[in-house]
Protein backbone atom coordinates (compact mmCIF):
# COMPACT_ATOMS: atom_id res chain seq x y z
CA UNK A 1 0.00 0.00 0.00
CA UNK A 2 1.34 3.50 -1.01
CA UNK A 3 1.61 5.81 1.60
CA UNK A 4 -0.82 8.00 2.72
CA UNK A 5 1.58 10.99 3.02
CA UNK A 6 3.53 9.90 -0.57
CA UNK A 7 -0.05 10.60 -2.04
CA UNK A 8 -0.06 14.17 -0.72
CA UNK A 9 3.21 14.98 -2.07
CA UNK A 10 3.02 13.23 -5.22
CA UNK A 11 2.66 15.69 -8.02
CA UNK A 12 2.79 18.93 -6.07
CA UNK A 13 6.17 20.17 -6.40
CA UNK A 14 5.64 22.10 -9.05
CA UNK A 15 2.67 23.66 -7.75
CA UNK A 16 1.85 27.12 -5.85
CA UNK A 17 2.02 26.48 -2.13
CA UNK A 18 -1.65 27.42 -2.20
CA UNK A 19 -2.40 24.13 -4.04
CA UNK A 20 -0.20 21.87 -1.88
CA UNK A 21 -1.74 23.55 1.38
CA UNK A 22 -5.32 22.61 -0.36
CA UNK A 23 -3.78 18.81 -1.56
CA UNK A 24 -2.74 17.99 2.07
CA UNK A 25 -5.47 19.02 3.63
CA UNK A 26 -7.89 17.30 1.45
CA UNK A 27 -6.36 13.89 1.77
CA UNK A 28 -5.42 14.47 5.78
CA UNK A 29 -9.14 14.99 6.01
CA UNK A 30 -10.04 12.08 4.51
CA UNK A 31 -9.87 10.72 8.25
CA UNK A 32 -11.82 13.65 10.28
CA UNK A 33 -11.89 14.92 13.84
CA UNK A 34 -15.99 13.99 15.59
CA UNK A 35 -14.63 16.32 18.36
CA UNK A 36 -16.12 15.93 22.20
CA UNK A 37 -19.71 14.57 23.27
CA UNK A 38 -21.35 17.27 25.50
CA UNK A 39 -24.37 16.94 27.51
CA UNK A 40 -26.82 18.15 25.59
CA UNK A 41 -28.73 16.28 22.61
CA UNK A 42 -27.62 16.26 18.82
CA UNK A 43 -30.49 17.72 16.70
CA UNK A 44 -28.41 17.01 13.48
CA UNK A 45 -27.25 19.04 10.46
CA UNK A 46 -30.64 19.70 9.19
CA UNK A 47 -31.12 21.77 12.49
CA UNK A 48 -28.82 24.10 11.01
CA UNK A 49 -29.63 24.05 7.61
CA UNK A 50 -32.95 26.51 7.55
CA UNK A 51 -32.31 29.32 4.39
CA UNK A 52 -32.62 31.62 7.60
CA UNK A 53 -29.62 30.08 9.54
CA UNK A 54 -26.98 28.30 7.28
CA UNK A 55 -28.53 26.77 4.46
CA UNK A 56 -28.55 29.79 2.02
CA UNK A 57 -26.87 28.90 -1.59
CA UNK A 58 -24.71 31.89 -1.35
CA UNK A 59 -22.92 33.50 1.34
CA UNK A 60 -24.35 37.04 1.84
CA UNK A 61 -25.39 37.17 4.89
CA UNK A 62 -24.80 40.37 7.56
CA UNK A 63 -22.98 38.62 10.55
CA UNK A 64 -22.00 34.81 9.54
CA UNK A 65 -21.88 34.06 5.70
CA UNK A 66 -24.81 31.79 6.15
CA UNK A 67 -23.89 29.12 2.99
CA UNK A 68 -21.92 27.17 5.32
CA UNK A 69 -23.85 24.00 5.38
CA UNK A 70 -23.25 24.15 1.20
CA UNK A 71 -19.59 24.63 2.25
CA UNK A 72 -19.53 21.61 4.84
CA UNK A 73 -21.25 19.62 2.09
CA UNK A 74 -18.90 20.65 -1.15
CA UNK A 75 -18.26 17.30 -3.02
CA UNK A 76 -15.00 18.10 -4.20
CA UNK A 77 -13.09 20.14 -1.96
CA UNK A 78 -11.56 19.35 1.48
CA UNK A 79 -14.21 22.04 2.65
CA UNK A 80 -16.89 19.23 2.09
CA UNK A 81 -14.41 16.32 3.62
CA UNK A 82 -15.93 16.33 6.86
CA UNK A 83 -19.41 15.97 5.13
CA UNK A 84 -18.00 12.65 2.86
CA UNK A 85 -16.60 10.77 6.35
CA UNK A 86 -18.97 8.42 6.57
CA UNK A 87 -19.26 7.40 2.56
CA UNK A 88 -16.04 6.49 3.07
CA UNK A 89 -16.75 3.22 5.37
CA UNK A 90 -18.90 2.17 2.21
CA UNK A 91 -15.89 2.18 0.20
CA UNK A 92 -13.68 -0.76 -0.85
CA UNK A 93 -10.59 0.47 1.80
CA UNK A 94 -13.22 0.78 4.63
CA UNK A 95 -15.08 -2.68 4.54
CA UNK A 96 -11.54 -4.07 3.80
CA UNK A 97 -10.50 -2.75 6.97
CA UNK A 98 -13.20 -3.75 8.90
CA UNK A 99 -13.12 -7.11 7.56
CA UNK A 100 -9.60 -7.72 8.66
CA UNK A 101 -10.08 -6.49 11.56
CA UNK A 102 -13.87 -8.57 12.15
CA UNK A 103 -15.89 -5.39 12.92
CA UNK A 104 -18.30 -6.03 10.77
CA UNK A 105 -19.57 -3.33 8.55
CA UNK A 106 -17.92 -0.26 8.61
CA UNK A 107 -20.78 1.73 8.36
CA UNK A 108 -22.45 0.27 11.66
CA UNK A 109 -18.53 -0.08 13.99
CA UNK A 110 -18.40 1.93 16.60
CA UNK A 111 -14.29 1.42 16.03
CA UNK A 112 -15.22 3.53 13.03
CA UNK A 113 -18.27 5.88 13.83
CA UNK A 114 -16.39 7.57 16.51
CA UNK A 115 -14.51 9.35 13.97
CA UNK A 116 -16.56 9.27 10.64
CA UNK A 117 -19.89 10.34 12.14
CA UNK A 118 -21.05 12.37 15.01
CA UNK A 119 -20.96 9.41 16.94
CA UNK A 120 -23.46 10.79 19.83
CA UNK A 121 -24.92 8.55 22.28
CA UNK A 122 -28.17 6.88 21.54
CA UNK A 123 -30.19 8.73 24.33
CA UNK A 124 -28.55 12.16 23.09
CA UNK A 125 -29.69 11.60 19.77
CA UNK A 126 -32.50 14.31 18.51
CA UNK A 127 -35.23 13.80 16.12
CA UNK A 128 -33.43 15.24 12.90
CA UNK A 129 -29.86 13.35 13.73
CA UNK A 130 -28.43 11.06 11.16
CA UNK A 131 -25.59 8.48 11.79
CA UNK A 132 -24.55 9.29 7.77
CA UNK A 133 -24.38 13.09 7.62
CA UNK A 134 -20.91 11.90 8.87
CA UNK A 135 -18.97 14.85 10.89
CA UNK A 136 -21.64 16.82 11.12
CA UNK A 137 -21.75 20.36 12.31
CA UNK A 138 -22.04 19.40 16.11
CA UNK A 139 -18.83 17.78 16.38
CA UNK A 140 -17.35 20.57 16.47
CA UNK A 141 -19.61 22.92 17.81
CA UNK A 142 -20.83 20.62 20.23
CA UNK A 143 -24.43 19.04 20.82
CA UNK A 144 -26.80 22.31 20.45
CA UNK A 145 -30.12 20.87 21.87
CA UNK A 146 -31.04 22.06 25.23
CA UNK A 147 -28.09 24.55 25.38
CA UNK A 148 -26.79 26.81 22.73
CA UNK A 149 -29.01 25.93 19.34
CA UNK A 150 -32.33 28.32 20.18
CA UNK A 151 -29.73 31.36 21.80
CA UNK A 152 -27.06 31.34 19.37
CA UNK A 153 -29.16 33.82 16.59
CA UNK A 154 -31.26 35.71 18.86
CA UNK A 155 -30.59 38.94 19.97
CA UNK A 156 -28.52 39.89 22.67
CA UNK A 157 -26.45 36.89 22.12
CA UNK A 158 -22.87 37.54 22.21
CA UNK A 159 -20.37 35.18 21.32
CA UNK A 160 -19.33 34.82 25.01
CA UNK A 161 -22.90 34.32 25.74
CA UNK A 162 -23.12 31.27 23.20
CA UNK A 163 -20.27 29.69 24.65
CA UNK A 164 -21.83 29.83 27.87
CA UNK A 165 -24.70 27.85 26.99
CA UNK A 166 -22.51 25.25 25.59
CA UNK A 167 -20.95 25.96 22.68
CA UNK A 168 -17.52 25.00 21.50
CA UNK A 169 -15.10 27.94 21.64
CA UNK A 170 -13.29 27.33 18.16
CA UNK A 171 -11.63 30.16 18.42
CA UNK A 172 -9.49 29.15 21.28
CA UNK A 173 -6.40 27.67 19.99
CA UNK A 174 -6.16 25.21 22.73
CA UNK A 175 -10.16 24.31 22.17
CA UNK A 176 -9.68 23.66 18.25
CA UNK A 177 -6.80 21.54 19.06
CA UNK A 178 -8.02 19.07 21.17
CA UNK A 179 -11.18 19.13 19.24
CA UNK A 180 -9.21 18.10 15.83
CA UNK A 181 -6.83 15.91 17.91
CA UNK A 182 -9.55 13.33 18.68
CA UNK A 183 -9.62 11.55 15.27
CA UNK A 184 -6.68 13.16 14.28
CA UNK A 185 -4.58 11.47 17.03
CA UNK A 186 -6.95 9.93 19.03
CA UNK A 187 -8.47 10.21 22.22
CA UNK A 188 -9.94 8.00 25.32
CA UNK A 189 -13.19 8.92 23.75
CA UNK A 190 -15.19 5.46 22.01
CA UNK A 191 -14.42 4.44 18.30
CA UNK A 192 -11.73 7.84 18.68
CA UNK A 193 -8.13 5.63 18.84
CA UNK A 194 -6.08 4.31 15.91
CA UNK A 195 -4.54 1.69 16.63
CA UNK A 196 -1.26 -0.23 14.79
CA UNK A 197 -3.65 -2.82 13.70
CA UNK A 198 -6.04 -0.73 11.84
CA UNK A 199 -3.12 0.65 9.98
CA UNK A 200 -1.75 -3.05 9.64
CA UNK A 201 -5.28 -3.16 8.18
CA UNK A 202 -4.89 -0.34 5.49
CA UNK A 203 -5.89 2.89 7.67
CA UNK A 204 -3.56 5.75 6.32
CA UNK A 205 -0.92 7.17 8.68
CA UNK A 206 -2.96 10.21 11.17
CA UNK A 207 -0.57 13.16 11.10
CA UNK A 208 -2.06 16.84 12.55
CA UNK A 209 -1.18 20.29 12.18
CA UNK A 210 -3.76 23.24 13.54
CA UNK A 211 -3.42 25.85 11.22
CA UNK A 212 -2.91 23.50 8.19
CA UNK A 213 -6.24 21.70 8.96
CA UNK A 214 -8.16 24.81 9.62
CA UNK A 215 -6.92 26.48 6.66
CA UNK A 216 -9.63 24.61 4.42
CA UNK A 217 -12.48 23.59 7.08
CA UNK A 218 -12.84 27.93 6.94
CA UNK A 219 -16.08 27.82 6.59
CA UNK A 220 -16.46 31.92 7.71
CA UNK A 221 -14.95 34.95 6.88
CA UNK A 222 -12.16 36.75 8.77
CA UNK A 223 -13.62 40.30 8.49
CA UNK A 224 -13.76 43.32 11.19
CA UNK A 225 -17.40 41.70 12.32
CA UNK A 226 -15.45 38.38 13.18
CA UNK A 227 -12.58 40.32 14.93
CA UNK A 228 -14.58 42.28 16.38
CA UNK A 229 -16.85 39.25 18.29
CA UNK A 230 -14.04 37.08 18.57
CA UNK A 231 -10.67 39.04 18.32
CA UNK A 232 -7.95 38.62 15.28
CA UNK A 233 -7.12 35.14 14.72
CA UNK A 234 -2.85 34.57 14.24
CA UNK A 235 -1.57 31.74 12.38
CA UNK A 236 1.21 31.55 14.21
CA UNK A 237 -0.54 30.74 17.58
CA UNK A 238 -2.39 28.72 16.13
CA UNK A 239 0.43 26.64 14.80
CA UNK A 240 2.27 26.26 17.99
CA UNK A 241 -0.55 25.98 20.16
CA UNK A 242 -1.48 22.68 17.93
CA UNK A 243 2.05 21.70 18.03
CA UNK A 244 1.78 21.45 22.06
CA UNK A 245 -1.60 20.19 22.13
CA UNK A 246 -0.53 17.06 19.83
CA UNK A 247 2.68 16.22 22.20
CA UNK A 248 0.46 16.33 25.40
CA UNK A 249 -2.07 14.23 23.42
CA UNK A 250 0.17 11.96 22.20
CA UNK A 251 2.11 11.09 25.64
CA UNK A 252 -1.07 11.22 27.76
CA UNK A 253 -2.49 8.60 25.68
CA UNK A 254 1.15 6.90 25.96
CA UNK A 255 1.17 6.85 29.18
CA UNK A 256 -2.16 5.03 30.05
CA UNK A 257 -1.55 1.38 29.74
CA UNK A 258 -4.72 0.53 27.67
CA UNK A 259 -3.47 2.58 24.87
CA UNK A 260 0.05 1.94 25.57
CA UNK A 261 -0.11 -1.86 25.34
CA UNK A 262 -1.85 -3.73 22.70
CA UNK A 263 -1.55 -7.33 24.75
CA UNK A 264 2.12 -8.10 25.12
CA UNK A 265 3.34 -6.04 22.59
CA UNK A 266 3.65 -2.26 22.81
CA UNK A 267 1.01 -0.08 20.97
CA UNK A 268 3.00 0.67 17.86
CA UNK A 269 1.04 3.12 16.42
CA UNK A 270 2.57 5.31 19.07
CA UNK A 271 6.46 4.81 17.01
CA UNK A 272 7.98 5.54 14.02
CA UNK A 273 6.61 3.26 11.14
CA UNK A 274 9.48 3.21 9.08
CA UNK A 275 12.16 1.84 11.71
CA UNK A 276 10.35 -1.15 11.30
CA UNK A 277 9.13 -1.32 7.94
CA UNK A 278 12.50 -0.92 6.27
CA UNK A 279 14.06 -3.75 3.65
CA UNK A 280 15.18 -6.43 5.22
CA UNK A 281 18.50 -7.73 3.86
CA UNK A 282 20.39 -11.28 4.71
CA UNK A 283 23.68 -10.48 2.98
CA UNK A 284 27.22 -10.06 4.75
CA UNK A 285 27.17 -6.57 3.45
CA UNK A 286 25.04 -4.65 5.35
CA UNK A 287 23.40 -1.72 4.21
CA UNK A 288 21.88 0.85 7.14
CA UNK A 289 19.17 3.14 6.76
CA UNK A 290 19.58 4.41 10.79
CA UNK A 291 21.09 7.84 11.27
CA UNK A 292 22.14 8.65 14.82
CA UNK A 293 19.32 11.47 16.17
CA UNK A 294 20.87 13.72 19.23
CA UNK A 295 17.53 14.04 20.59
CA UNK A 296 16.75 10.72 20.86
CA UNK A 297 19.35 8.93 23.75
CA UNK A 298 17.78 5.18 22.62
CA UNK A 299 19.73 2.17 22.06
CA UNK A 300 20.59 1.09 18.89
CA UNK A 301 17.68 -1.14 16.88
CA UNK A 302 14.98 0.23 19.56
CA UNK A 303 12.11 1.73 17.58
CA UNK A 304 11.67 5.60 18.49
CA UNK A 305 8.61 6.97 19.48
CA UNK A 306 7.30 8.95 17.04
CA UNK A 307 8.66 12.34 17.82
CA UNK A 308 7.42 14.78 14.99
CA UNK A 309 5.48 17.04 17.20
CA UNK A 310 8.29 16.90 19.66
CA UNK A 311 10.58 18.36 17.20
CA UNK A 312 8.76 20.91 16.35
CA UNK A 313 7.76 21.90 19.90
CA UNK A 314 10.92 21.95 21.13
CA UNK A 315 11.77 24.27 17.98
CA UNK A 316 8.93 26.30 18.82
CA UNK A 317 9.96 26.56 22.44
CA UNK A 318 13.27 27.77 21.86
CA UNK A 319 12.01 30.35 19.26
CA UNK A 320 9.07 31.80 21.41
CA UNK A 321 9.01 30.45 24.95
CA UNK A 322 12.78 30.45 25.52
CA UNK A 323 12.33 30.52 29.35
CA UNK A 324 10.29 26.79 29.21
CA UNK A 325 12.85 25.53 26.65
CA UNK A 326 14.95 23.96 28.34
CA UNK A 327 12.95 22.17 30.58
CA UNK A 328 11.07 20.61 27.86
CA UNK A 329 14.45 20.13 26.19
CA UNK A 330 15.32 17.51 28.79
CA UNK A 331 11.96 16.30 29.23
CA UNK A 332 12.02 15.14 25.72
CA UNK A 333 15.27 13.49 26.06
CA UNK A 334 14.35 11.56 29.39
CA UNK A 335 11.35 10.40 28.12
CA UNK A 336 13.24 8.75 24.77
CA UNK A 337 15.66 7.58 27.03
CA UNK A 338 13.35 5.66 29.32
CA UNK A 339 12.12 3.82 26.36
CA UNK A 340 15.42 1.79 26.78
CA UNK A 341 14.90 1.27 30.08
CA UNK A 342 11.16 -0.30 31.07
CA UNK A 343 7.62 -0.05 30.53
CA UNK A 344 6.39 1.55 34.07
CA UNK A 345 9.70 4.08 33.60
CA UNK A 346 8.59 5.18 29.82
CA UNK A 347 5.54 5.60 31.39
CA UNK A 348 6.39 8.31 34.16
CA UNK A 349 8.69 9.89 31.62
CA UNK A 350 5.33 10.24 29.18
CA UNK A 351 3.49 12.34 31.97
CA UNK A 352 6.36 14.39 32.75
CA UNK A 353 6.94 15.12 29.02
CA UNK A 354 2.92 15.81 28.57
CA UNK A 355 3.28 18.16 31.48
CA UNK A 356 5.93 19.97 29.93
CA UNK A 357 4.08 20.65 26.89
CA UNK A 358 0.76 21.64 28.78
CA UNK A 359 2.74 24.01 30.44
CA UNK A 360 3.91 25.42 26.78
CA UNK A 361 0.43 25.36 25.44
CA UNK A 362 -0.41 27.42 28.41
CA UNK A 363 2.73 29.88 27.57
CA UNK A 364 2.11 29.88 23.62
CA UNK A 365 -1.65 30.34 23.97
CA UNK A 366 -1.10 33.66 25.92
CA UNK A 367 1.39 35.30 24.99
CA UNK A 368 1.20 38.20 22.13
CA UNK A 369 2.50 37.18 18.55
CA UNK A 370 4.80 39.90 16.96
CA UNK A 371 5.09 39.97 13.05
CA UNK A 372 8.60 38.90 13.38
CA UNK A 373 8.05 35.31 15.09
CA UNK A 374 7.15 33.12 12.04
CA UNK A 375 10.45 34.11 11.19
CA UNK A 376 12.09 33.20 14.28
CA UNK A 377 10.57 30.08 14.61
CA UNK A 378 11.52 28.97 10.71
CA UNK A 379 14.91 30.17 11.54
CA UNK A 380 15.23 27.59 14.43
CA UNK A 381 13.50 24.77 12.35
CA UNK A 382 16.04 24.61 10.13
CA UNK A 383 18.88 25.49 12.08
CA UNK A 384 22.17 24.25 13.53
CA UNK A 385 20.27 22.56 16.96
CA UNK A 386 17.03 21.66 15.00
CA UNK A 387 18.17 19.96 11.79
CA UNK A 388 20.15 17.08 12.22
CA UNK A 389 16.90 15.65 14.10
CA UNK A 390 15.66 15.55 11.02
CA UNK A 391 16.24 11.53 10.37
CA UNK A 392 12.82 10.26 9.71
CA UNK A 393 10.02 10.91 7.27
CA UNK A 394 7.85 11.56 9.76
CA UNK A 395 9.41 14.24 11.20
CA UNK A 396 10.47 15.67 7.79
CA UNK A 397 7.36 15.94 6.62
CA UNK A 398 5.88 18.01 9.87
CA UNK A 399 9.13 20.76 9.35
CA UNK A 400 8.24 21.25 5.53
CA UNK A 401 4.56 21.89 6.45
CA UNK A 402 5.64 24.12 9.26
CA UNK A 403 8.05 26.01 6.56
CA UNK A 404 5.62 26.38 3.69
CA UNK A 405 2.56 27.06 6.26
CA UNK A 406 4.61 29.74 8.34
CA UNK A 407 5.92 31.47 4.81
CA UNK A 408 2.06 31.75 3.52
CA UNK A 409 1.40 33.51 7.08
CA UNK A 410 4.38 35.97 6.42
CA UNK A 411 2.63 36.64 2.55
CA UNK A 412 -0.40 37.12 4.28
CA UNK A 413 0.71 39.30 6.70
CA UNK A 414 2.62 41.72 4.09
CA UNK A 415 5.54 41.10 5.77
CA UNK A 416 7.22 39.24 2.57
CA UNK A 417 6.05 39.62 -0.67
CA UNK A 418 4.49 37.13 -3.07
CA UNK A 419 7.12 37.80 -6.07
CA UNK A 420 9.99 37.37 -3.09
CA UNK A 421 7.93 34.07 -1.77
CA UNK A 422 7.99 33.08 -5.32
CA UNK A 423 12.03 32.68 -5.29
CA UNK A 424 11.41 30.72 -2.48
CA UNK A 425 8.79 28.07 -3.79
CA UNK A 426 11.31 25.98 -5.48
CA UNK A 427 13.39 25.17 -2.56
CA UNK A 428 10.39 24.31 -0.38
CA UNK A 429 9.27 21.91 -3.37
CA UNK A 430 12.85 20.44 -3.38
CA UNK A 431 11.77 19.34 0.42
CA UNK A 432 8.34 18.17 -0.79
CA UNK A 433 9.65 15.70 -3.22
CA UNK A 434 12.47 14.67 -0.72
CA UNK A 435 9.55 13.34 1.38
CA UNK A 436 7.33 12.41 -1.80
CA UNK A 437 8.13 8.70 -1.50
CA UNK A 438 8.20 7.38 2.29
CA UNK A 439 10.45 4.63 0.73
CA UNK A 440 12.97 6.62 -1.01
CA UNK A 441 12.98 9.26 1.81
CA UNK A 442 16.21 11.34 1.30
CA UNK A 443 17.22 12.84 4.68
CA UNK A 444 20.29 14.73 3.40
CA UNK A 445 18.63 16.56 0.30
CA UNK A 446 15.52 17.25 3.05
CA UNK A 447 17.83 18.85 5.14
CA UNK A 448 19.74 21.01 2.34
CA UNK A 449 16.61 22.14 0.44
CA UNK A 450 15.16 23.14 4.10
CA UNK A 451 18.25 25.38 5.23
CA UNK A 452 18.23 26.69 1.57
CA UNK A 453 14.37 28.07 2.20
CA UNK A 454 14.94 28.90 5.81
CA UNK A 455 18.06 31.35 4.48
CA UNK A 456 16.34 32.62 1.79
CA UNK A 457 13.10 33.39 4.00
CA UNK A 458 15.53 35.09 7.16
CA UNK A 459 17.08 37.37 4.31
CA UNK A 460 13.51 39.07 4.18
CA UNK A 461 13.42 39.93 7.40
């Protein structure tokens, strides 16, 4: 099976950032977030969909554009992804799953639901709620009956009033995140973990970035009445906010033993894939693919944990939060480190490590964002300290979104121009196609065509 990240990349070096931005997120939503189950009950997508509320064909209206649910629904965009989640269990890759794995259809598991539908509780279910409008709007909003749905439009809601009565505060970096991060990590949540043997099964890689992911599930408008209610979204926040989110996610889950252990064996989904799934050779010349990583202190042959978030946390950190650097510095390092040394150690080490980056989220989510920090934190991504981490696909493919995502902040910002970011394109494609094929990954040519774009980007400062 190809995979799923060599599909994003495949084709799109030549292309305007734009259009790889829009190609990754349409295939990385393939896969989409159901978000938390409130307490209130789930009156469905058609509850929205009134040409009075958000079911107009075009988006004119005075406060909110109104045409979202056309947006949500958009057949061939990653706008309408969330809308196509559960078609997908109908497919031939989703009952082939679910048949290896003996769940049944794929349309009635709740090892699938949790993620492909708003998988609400049976006795929270309202009369208009539909198992296949997949992720509907109440995923992410959160269940509107009884609390937010008959306040939200009426006058003298606020948007601090809404959220009150229940509703989701999206625009709360820290909110969004962990929102996403249930079916785009994983959560404790039911049917909302991946685990190593639904990818054994053919489930494509999960892999997560905030503002990435956002970008194209927009369904509003960023204007002065948005601002206004809600204050000026930043990309950068954003960014690192979901960077620190993902590592807490990742080693809270780690650290719980019924995601941590899959019998016996360790939960592998948690690890690098490709330290295991290399070529195997028997011959007396041997031929390795390991490159030593200085922030990984692991002995040689263990598989790492998966560290891709960690990487560019600790990046962030040192860019932003210099003061909790440091500290999360050799958090990270203690936690790989314990890997080599037992199961009930690694596990300690996780919940430091996740405390360490709750603390950062904390720090990143409220602090003020100049014009010059996308530029720090690119600097640091591909610097000196940063770079030779830099030894897995994984990993490489998290920096290059970072890069090309941070640089289409800086356009948008007017801070560099789009003729200058133009120059720049072709060194941040040079990285895409290093990581186009997980199987010919090419570390060294990642690394060069990433300090190339970093340079070229600080030289606009």
């Amino acid at each position: 099976m190809r995979h799923f990240w060599a599909d994003v990349v495949s084709g799109l070096a030549q292309r305007p950032a734009a259009l790889r931005v829009a190609a990754v997120l349409a295939l990385a939503a393939l896969y989409p977030a159901s978000g938390a189950i409130g307490n209130g009950t789930f009156e469905g997508v058609a509850s929205c969909a009134g040409s009075t509320c958000h079911g107009r064909a075009e988006g004119n209206g005075a406060v909110v554009r109104q045409d979202e649910i056309a947006t949500w629904q958009e057949p061939s965009s990653a706008s309408g992804a969330h809308s196509r989640a559960y078609a997908v269990l109908g497919g031939r890759r989703g009952q082939q799953i679910a048949a290896s794995l003996g769940l049944g259809s794929a349309t009635s598991a709740p090892a699938c639901l949790g993620c492909h539908s708003t998988y609400a509780p049976a006795g929270q279910r309202g009369a208009k709620f539909t198992l296949t409008d997949g992720v509907g709007c109440e995923s992410c909003h959160g269940p509107s009956g009884g609390t937010w749905l008959a306040e939200h439009y009426a006058l003298p809601a606020t948007h601090a009033s809404n959220i009150a009565a229940g509703l989701t505060p999206l625009d709360n970096p820290k909110a969004r995140a962990n929102v996403c991060l249930d079916c785009h990590y994983g959560s404790s949540k039911p049917g909302q973990f991946v685990t190593h043997a639904m990818m054994a099964a053919g489930h494509p890689r999960v892999s997560f970035e905030l503002d990435l992911f956002s970008a194209l599930q927009q369904h509003h408008n960023t204007d002065g009445d948005y601002t206004a209610r809600k204050g000026a979204p930043n990309s950068v926040r954003f960014w690192a906010v979901g960077q620190a989110e993902a590592v807490r996610r990742a080693t809270s889950l780690f650290a719980q033993p019924r995601f941590g252990m899959e019998g016996s064996f360790p939960q592998l989904y948690f690890y690098d894939c490709h330290s295991c799934h290399r070529t195997i050779t028997d011959g007396p010349q041997r031929k390795l693919t390991h490159e030593t990583n200085p922030g990984r202190p692991i002995p040689f042959g263990n598989p790492p944990f998966n560290d891709e978030n960690i990487i560019m946390l600790s990046a962030v950190a040192g860019a932003l939060v210099p003061g909790e650097a440091g500290a999360f510095q050799t958090a990270s390092r203690d936690f790989h480190k314990a890997m080599g040394t037992g199961p009930a150690e690694a596990r300690a080490a996780a919940q430091a490590l996740s405390a360490r980056a709750g603390a950062l989220s904390d720090a990143l989510s409220g602090r003020a964002y100049a014009g010059a920090d996308a530029f720090k934190v690119i600097a640091i991504i591909a610097g000196e300290a940063t770079a030779p981490r830099f030894t897995d696909y994984a990993g490489s493919v998290q920096a290059v979104m970072a890069v090309d995502t941070l640089l289409n902040t800086l356009v948008r910002e007017g801070r560099v121009t789009q003729g200058a970011a133009a120059g720049i394109r072709g060194d941040i494609a040079r990285a895409y196609r290093a990581v186009e094929e997980p199987n010919a990954y090419r570390p060294a040519d990642f690394r060069a065509a990433l300090k190339s774009a970093s340079g070229a980007i600080g030289r606009l400062q």
